[in-house]
N, C-alpha and C. Protein backbone atom coordinates (compact mmCIF):
# COMPACT_ATOMS: atom_id res chain seq x y z
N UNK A 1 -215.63 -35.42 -49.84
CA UNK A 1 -215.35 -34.12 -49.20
C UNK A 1 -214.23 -33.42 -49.96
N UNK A 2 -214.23 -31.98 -50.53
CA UNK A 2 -213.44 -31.11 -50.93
C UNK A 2 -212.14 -31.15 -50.65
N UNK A 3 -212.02 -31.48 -49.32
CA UNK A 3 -210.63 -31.01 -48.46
C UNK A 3 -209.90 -32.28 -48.88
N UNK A 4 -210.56 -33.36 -49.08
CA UNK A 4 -209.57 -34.88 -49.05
C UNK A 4 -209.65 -34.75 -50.52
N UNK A 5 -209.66 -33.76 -51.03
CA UNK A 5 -208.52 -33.54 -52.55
C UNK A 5 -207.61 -32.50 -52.75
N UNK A 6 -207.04 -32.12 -51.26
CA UNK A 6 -206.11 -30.85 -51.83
C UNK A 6 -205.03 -31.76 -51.26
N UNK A 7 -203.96 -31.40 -51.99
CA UNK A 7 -202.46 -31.97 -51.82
C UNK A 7 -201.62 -30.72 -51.70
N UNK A 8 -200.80 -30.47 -50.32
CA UNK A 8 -199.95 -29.52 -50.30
C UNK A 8 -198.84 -29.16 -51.42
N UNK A 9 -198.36 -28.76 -52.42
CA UNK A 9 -197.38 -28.97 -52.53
C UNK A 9 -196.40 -28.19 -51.86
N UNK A 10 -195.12 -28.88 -52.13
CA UNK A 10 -193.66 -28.85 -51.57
C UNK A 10 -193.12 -27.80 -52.97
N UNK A 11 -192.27 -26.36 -51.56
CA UNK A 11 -191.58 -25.51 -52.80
C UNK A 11 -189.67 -26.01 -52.57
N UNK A 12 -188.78 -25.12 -53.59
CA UNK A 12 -187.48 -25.20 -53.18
C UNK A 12 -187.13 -24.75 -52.12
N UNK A 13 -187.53 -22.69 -52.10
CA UNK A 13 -187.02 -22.53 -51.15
C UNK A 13 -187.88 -22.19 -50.24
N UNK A 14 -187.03 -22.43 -49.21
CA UNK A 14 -188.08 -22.46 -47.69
C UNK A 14 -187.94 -21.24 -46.81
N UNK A 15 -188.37 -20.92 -45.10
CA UNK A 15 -188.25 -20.18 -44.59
C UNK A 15 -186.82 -20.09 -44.03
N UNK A 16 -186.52 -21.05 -43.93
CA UNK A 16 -185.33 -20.85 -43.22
C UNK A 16 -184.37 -20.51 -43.98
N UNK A 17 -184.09 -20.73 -45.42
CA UNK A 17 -183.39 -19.75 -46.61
C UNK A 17 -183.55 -18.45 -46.46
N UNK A 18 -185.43 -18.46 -46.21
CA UNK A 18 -185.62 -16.67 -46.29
C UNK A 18 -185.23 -15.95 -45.54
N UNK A 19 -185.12 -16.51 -44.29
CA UNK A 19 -184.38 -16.10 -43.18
C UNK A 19 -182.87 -15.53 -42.98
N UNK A 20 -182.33 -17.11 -44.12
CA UNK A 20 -180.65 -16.51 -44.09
C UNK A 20 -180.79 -15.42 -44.77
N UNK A 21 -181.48 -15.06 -45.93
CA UNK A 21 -181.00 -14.16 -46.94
C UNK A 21 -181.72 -12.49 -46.47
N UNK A 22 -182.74 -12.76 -45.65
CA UNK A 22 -183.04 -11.43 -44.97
C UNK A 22 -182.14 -11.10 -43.36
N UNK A 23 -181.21 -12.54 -42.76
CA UNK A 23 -180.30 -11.77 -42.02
C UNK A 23 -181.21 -11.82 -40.19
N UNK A 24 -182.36 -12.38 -40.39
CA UNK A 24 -183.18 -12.68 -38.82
C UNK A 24 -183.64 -13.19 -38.60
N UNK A 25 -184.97 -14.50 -37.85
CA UNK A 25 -185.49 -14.85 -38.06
C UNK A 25 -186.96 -14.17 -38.09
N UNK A 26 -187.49 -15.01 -38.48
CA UNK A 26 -188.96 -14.48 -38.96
C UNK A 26 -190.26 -15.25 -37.73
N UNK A 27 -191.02 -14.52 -36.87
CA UNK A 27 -191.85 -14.86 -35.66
C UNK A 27 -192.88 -13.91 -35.77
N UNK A 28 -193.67 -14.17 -34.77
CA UNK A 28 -194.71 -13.58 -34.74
C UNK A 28 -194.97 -12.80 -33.19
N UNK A 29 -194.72 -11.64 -33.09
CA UNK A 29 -194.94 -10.56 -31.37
C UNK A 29 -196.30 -10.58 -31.40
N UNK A 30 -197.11 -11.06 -30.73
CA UNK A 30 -198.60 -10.91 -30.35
C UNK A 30 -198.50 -9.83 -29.10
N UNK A 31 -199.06 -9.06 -29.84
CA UNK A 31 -199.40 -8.25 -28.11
C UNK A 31 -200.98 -8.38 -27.73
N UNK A 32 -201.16 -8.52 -26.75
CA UNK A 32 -202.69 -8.53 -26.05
C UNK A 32 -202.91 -7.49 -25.01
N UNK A 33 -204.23 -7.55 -24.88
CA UNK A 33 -204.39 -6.90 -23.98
C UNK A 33 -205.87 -5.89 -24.01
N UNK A 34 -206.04 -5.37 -22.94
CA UNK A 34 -207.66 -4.15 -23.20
C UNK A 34 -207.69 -3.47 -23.87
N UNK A 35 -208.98 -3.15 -25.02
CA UNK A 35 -208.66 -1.94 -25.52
C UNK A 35 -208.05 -0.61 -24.44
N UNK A 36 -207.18 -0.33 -25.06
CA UNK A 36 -206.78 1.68 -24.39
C UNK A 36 -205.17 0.93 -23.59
N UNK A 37 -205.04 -0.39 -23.55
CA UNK A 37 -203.47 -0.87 -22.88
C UNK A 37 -202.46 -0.15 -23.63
N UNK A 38 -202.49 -0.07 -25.01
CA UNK A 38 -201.30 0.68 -25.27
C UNK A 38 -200.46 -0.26 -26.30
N UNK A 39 -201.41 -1.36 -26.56
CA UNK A 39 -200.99 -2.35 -27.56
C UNK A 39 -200.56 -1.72 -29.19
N UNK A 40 -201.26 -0.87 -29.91
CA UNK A 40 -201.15 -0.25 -30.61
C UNK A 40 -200.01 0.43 -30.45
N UNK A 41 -199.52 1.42 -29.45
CA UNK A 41 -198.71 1.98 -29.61
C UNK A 41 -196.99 1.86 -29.66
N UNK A 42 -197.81 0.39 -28.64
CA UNK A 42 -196.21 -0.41 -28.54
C UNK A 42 -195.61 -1.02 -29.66
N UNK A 43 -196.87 -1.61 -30.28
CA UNK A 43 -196.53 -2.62 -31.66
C UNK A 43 -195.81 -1.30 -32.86
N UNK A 44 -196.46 -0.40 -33.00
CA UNK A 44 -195.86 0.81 -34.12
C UNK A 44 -194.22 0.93 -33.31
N UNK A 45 -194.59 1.83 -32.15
CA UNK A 45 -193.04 1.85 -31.91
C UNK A 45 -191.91 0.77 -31.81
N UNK A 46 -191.79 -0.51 -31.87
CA UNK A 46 -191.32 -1.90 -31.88
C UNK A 46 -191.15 -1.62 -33.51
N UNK A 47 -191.82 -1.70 -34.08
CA UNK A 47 -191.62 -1.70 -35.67
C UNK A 47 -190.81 -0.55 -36.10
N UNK A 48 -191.07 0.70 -35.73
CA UNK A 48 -189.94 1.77 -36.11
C UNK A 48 -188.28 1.01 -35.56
N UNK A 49 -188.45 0.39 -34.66
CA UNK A 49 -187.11 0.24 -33.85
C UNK A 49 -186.70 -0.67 -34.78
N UNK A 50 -187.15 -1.74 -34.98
CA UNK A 50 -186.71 -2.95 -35.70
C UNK A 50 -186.31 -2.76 -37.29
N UNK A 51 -187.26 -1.99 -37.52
CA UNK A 51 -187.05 -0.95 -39.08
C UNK A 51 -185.68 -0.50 -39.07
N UNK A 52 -184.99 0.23 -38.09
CA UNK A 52 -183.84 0.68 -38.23
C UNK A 52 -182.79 -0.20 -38.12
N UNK A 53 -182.90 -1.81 -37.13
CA UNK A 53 -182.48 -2.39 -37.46
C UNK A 53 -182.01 -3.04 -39.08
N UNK A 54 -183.10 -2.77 -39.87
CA UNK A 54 -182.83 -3.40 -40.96
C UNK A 54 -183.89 -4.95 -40.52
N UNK A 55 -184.24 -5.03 -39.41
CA UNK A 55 -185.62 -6.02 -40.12
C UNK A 55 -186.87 -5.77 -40.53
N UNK A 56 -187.28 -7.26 -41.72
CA UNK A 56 -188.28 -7.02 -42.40
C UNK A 56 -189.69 -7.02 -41.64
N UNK A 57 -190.33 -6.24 -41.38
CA UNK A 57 -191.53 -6.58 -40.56
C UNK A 57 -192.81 -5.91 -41.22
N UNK A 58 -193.80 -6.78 -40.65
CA UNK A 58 -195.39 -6.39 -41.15
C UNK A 58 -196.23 -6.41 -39.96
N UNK A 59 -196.75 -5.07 -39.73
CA UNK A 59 -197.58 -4.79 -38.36
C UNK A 59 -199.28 -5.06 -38.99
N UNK A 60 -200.03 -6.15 -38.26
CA UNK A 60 -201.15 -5.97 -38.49
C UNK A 60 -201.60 -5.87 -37.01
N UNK A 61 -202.82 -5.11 -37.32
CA UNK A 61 -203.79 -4.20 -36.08
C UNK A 61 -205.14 -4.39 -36.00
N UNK A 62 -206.12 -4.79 -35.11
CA UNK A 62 -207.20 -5.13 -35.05
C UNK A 62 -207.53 -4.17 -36.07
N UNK A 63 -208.00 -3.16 -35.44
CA UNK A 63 -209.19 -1.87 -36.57
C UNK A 63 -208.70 -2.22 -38.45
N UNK A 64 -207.23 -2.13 -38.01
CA UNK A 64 -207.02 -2.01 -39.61
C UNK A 64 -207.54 -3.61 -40.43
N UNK A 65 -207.61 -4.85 -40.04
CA UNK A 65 -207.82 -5.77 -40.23
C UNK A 65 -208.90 -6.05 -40.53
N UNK A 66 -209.67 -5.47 -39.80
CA UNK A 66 -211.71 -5.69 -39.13
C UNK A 66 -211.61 -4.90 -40.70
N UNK A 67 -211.21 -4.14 -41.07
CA UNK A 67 -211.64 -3.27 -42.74
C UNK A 67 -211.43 -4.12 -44.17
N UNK A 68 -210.67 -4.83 -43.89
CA UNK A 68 -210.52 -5.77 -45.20
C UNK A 68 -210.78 -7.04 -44.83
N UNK A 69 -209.80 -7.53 -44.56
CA UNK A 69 -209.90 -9.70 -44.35
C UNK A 69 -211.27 -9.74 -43.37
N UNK A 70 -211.17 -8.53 -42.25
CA UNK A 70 -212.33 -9.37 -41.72
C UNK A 70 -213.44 -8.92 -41.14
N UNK A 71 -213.54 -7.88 -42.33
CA UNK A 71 -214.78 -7.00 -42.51
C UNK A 71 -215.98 -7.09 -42.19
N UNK A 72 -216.56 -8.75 -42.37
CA UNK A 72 -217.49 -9.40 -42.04
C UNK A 72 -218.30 -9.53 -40.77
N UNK A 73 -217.12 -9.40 -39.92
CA UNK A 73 -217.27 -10.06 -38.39
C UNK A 73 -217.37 -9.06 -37.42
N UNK A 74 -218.38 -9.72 -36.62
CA UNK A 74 -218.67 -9.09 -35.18
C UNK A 74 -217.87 -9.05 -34.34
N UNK A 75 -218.60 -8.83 -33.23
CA UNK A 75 -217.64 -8.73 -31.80
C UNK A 75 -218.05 -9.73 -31.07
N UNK A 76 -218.98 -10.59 -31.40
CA UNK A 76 -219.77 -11.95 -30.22
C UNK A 76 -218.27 -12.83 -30.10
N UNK A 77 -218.50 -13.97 -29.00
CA UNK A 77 -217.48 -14.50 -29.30
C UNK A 77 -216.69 -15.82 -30.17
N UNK A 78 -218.18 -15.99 -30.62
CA UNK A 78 -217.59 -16.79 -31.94
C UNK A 78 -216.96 -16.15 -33.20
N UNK A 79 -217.48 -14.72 -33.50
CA UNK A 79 -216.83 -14.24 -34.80
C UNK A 79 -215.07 -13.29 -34.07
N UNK A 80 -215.09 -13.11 -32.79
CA UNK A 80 -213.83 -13.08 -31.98
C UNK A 80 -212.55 -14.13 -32.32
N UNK A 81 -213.27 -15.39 -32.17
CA UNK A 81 -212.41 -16.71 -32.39
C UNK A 81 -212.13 -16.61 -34.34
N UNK A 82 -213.50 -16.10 -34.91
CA UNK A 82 -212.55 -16.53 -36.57
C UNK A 82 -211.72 -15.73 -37.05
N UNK A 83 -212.21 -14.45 -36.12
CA UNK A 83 -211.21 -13.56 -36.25
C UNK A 83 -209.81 -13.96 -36.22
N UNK A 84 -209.57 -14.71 -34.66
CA UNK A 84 -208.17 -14.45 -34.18
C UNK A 84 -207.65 -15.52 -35.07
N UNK A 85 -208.65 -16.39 -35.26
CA UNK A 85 -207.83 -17.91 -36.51
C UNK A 85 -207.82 -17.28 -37.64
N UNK A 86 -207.97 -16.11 -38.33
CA UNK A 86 -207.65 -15.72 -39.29
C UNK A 86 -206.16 -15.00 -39.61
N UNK A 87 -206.56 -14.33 -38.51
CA UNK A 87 -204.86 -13.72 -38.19
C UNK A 87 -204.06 -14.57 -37.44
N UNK A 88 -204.18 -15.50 -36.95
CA UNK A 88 -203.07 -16.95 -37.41
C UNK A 88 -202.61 -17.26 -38.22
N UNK A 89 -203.60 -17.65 -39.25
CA UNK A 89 -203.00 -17.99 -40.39
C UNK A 89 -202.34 -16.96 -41.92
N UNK A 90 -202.97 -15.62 -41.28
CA UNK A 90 -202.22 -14.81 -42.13
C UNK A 90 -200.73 -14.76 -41.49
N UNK A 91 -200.84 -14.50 -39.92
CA UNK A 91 -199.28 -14.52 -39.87
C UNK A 91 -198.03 -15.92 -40.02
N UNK A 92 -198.72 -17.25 -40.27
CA UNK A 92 -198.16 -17.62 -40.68
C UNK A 92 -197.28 -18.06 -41.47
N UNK A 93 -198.19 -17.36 -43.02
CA UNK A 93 -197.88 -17.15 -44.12
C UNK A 93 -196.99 -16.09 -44.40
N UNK A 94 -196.74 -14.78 -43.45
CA UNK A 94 -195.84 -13.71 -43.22
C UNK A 94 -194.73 -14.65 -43.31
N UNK A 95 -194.94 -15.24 -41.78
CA UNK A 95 -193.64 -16.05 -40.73
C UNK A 95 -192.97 -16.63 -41.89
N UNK A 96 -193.69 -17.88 -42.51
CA UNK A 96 -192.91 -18.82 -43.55
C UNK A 96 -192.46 -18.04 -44.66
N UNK A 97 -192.77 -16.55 -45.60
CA UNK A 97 -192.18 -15.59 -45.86
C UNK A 97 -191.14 -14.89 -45.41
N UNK A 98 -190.15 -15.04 -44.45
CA UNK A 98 -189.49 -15.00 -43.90
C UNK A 98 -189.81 -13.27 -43.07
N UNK A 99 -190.98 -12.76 -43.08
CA UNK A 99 -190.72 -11.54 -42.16
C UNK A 99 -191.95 -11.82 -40.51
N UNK A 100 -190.62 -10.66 -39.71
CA UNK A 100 -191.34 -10.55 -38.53
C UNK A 100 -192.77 -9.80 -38.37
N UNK A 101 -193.72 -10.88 -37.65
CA UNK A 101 -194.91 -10.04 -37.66
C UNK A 101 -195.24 -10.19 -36.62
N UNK A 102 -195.84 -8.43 -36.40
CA UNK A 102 -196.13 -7.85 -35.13
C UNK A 102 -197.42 -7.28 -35.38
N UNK A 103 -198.28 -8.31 -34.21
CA UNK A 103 -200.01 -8.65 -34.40
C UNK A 103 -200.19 -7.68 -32.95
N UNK A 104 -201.51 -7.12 -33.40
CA UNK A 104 -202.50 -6.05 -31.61
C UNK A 104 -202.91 -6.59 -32.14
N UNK A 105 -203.62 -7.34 -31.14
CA UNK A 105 -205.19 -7.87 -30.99
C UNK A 105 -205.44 -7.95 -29.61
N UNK A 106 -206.78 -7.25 -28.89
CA UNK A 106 -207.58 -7.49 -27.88
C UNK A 106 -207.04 -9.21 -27.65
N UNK A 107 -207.80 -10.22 -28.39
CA UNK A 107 -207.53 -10.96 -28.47
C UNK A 107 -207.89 -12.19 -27.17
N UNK A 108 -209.22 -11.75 -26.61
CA UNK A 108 -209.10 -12.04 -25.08
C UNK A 108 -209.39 -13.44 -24.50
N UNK A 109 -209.29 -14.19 -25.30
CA UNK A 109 -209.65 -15.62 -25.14
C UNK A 109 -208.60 -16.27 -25.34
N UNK A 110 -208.25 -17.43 -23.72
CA UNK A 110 -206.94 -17.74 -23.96
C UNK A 110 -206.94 -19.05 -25.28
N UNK A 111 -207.98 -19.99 -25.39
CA UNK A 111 -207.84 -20.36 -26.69
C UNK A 111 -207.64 -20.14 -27.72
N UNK A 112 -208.11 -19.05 -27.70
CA UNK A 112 -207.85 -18.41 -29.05
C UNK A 112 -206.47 -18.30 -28.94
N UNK A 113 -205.90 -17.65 -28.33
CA UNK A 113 -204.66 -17.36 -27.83
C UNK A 113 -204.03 -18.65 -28.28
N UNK A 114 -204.00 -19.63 -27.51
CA UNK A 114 -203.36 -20.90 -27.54
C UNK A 114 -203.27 -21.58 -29.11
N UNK A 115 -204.49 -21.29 -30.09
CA UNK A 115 -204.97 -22.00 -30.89
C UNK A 115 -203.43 -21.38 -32.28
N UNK A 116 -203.27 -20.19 -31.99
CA UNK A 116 -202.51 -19.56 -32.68
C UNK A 116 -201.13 -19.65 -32.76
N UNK A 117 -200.85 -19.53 -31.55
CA UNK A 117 -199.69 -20.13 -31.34
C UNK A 117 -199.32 -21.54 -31.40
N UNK A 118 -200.18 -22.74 -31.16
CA UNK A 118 -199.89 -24.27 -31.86
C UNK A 118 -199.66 -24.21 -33.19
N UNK A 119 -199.62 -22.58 -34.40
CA UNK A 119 -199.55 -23.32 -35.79
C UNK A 119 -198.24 -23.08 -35.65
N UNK A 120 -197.39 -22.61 -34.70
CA UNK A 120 -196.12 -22.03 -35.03
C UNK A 120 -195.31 -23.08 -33.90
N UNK A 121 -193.63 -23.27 -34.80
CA UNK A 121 -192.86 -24.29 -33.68
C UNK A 121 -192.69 -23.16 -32.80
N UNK A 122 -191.73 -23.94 -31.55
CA UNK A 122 -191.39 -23.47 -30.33
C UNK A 122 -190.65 -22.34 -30.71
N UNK A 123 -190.52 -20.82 -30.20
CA UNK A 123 -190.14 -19.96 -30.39
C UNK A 123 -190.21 -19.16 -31.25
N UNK A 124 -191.36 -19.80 -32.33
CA UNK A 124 -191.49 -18.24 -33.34
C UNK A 124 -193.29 -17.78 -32.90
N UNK A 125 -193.42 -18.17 -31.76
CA UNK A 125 -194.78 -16.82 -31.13
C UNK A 125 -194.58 -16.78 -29.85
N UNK A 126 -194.30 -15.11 -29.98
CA UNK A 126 -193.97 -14.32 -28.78
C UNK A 126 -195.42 -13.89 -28.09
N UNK A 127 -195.62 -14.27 -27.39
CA UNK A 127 -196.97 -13.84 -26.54
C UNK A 127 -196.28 -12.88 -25.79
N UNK A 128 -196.78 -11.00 -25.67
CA UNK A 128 -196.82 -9.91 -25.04
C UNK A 128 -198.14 -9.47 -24.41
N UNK A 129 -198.19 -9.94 -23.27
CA UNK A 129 -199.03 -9.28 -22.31
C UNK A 129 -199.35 -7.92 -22.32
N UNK A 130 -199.86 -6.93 -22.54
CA UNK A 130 -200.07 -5.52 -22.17
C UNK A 130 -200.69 -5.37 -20.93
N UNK A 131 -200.55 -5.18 -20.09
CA UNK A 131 -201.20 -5.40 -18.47
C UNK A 131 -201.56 -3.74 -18.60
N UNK A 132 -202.59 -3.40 -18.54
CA UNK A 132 -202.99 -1.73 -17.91
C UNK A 132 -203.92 -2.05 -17.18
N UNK A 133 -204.36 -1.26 -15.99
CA UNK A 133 -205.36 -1.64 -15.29
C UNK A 133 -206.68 -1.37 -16.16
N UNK A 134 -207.95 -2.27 -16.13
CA UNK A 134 -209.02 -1.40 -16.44
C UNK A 134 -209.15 0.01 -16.19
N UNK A 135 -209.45 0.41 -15.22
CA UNK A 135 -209.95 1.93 -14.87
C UNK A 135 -208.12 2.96 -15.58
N UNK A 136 -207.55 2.53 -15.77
CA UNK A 136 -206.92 3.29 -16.76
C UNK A 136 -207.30 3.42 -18.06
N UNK A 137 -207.49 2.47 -18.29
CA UNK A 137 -207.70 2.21 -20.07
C UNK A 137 -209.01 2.60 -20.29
N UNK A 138 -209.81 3.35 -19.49
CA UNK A 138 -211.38 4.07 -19.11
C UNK A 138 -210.60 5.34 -19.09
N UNK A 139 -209.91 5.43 -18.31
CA UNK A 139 -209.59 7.23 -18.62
C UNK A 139 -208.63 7.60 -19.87
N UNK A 140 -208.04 6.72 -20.36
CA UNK A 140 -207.71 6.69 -21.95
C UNK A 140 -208.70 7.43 -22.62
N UNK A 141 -209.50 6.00 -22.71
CA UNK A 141 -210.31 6.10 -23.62
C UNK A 141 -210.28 6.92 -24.94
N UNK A 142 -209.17 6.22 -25.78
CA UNK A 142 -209.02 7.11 -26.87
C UNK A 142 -210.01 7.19 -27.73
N UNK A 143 -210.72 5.94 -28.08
CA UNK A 143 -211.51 6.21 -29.16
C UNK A 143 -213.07 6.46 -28.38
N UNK A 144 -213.42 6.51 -27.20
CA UNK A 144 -214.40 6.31 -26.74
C UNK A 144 -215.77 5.54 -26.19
N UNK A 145 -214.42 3.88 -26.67
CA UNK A 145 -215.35 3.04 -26.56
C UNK A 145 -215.91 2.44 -25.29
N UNK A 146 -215.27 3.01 -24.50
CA UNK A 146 -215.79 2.53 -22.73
C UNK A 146 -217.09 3.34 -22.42
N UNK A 147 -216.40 4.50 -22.61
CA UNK A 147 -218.30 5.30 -22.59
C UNK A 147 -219.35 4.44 -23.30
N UNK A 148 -218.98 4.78 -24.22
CA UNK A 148 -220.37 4.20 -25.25
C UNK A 148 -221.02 2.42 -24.05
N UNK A 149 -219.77 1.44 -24.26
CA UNK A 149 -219.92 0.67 -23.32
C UNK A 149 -220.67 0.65 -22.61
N UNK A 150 -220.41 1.65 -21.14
CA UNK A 150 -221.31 2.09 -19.84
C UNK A 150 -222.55 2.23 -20.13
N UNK A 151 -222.62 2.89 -21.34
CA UNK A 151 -224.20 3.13 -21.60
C UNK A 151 -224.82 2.22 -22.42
N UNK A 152 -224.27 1.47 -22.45
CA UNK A 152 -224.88 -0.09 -23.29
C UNK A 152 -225.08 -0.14 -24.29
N UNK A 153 -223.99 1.21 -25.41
CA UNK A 153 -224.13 1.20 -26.67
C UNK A 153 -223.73 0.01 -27.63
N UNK A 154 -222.76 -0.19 -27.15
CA UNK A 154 -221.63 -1.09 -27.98
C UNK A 154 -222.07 -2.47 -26.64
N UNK A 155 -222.15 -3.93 -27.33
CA UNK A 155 -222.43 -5.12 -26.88
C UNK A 155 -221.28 -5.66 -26.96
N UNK A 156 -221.12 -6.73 -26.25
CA UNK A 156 -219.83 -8.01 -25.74
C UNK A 156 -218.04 -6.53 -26.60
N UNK A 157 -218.33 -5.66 -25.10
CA UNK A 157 -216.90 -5.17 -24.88
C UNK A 157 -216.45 -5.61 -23.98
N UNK A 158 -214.72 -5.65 -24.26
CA UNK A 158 -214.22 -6.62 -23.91
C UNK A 158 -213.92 -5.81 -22.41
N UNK A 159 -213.98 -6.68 -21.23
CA UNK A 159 -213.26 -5.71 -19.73
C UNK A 159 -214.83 -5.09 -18.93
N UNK A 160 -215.79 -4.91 -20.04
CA UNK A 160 -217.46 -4.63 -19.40
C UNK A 160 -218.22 -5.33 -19.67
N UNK A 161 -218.53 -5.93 -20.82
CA UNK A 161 -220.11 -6.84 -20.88
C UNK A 161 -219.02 -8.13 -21.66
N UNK A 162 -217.81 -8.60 -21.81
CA UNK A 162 -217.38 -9.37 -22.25
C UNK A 162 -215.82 -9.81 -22.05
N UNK A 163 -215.53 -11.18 -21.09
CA UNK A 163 -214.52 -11.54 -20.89
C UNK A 163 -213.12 -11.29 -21.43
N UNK A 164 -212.39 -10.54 -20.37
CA UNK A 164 -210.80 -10.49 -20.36
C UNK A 164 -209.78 -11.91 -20.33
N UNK A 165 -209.45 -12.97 -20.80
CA UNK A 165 -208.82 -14.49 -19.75
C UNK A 165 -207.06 -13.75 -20.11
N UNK A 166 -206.64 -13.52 -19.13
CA UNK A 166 -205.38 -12.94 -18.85
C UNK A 166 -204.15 -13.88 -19.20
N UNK A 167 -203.42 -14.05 -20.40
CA UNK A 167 -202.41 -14.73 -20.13
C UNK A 167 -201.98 -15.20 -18.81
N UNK A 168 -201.44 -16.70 -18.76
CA UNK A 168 -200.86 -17.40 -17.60
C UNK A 168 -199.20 -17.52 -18.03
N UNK A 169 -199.09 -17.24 -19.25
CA UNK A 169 -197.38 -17.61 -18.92
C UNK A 169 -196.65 -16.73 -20.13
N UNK A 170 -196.83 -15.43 -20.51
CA UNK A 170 -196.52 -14.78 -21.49
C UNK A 170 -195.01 -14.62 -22.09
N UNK A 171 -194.65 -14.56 -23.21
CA UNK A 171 -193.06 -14.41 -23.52
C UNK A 171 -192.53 -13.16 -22.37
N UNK A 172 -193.40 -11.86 -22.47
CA UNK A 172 -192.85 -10.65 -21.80
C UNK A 172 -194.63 -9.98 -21.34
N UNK A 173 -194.19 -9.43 -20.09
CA UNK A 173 -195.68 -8.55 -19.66
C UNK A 173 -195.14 -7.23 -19.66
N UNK A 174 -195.63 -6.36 -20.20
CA UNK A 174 -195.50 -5.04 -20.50
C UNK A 174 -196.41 -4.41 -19.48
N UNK A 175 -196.20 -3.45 -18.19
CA UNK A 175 -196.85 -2.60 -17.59
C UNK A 175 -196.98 -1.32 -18.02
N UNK A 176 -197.71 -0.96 -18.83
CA UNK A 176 -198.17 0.25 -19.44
C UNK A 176 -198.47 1.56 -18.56
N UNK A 177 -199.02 0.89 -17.42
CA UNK A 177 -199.34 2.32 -16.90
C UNK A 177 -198.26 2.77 -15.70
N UNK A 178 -197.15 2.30 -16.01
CA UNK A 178 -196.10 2.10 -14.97
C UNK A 178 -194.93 2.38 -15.93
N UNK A 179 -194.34 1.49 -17.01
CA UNK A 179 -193.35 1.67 -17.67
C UNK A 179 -193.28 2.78 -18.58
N UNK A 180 -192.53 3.35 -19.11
CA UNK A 180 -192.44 4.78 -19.86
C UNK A 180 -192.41 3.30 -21.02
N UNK A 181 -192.46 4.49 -22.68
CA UNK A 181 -192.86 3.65 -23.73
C UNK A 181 -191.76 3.56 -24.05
N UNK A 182 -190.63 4.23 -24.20
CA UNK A 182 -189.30 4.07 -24.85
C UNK A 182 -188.23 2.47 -23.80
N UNK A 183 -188.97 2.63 -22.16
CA UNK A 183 -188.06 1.56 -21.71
C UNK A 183 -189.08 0.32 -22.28
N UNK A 184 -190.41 -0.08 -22.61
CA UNK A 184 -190.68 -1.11 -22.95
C UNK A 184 -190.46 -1.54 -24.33
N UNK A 185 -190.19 -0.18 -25.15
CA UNK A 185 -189.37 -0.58 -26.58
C UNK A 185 -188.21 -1.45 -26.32
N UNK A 186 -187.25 -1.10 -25.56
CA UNK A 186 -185.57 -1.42 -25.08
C UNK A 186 -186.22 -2.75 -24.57
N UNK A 187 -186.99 -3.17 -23.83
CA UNK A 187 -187.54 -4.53 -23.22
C UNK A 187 -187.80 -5.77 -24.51
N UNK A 188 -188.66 -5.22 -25.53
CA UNK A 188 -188.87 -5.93 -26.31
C UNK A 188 -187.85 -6.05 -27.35
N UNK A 189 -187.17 -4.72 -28.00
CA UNK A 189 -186.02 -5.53 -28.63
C UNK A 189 -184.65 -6.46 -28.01
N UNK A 190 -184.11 -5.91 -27.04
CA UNK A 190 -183.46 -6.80 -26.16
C UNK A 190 -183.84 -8.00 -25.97
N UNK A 191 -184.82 -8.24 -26.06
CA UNK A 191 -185.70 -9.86 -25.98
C UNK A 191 -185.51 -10.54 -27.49
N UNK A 192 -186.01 -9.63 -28.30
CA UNK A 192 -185.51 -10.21 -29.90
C UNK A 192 -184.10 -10.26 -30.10
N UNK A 193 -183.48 -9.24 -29.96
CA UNK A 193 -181.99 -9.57 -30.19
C UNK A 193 -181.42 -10.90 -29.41
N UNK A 194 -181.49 -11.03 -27.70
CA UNK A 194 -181.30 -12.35 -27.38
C UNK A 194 -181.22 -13.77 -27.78
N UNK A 195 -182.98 -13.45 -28.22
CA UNK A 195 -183.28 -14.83 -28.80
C UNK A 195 -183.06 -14.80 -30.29
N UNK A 196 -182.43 -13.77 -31.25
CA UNK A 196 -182.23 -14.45 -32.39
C UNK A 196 -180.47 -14.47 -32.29
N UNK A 197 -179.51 -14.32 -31.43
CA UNK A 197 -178.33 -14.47 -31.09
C UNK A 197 -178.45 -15.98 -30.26
């Protein structure tokens, strides 16, 4: 077998160097949640904030992702799962690079969920809940994909023809259709600043 001939190698410097010398540590903010929650918007504004901090960060985003690395893949829920193990292991490779990465993904399977967070030790994956109610994230509807949905254009969407599994124990739950966006910015960096103090 292929695999029982690769040998990792071992470099000098590591993450936790990269870390001292960029000044933060380096984790991964998962936000989840329905399409139209507001995951997108939170993850950009979190990154402007942290930007001014002076940390290094890399925002990856479902849509933008689905166009290159994982161009390939459907929406069923097996190409869901290689999806989300793909962007595991890209953000790992961020993480051990020493920058913060801040992942949207639907993401609606708590395995999947779970599977991602086991590549990382205790405290560098932040699981963010986006809680919006369905029938909000229907009158969103920014890009239009709930319509299409209703009418049985689009197959296995997530919240109508394809399972939501709701985080059970998230780093932070963000109420979107309740919280203004600037106090859940102040929520989430206050949470980073904490935990890297």
């Amino acid at each position: 077998m292929a695999q029982s001939n690769i040998i990792p190698h071992s470099h000098q410097i590591t993450k936790v160097d990269r870390n001292t010398l960029k000044g933060h540590p380096s984790k991964v903010i998962w936000f989840t949640g329905l399409s139209g929650s507001g995951k997108s918007t939170l993850a950009s504004k979190l990154e402007e904030e942290l930007y001014k901090l002076g940390w290094h960060t890399y925002l990856l985003d479902g849509d933008n992702v689905r166009m290159g690395l994982n161009k390939g893949l459907g929406f069923s829920l097996k190409d869901r799962t290689e999806n989300i193990r793909r962007i595991g292991e890209v953000s790992k490779l961020f993480v051990d690079a020493g920058v913060l990465v801040i992942a949207a993904f639907v993401s609606p399977l708590k395995e999947d969920r779970d599977n991602v967070r086991s590549l990382f030790p205790n405290g560098e994956f932040v699981e963010v809940f986006v809680d919006c109610p369905l029938e909000v994230c229907e009158q969103r509807d920014v890009k239009g994909l709930y319509e299409k949905a209703r009418k049985g254009e689009i197959k296995d969407f997530t919240g109508i023809s394809s399972p939501f599994e709701k985080p059970e124990n998230p780093e932070l739950t963000i109420y979107t259709a309740e919280e203004k966006l600037s106090e859940a910015v102040t929520k989430l960096t206050r949470y980073l600043k904490i935990t890297h103090d």
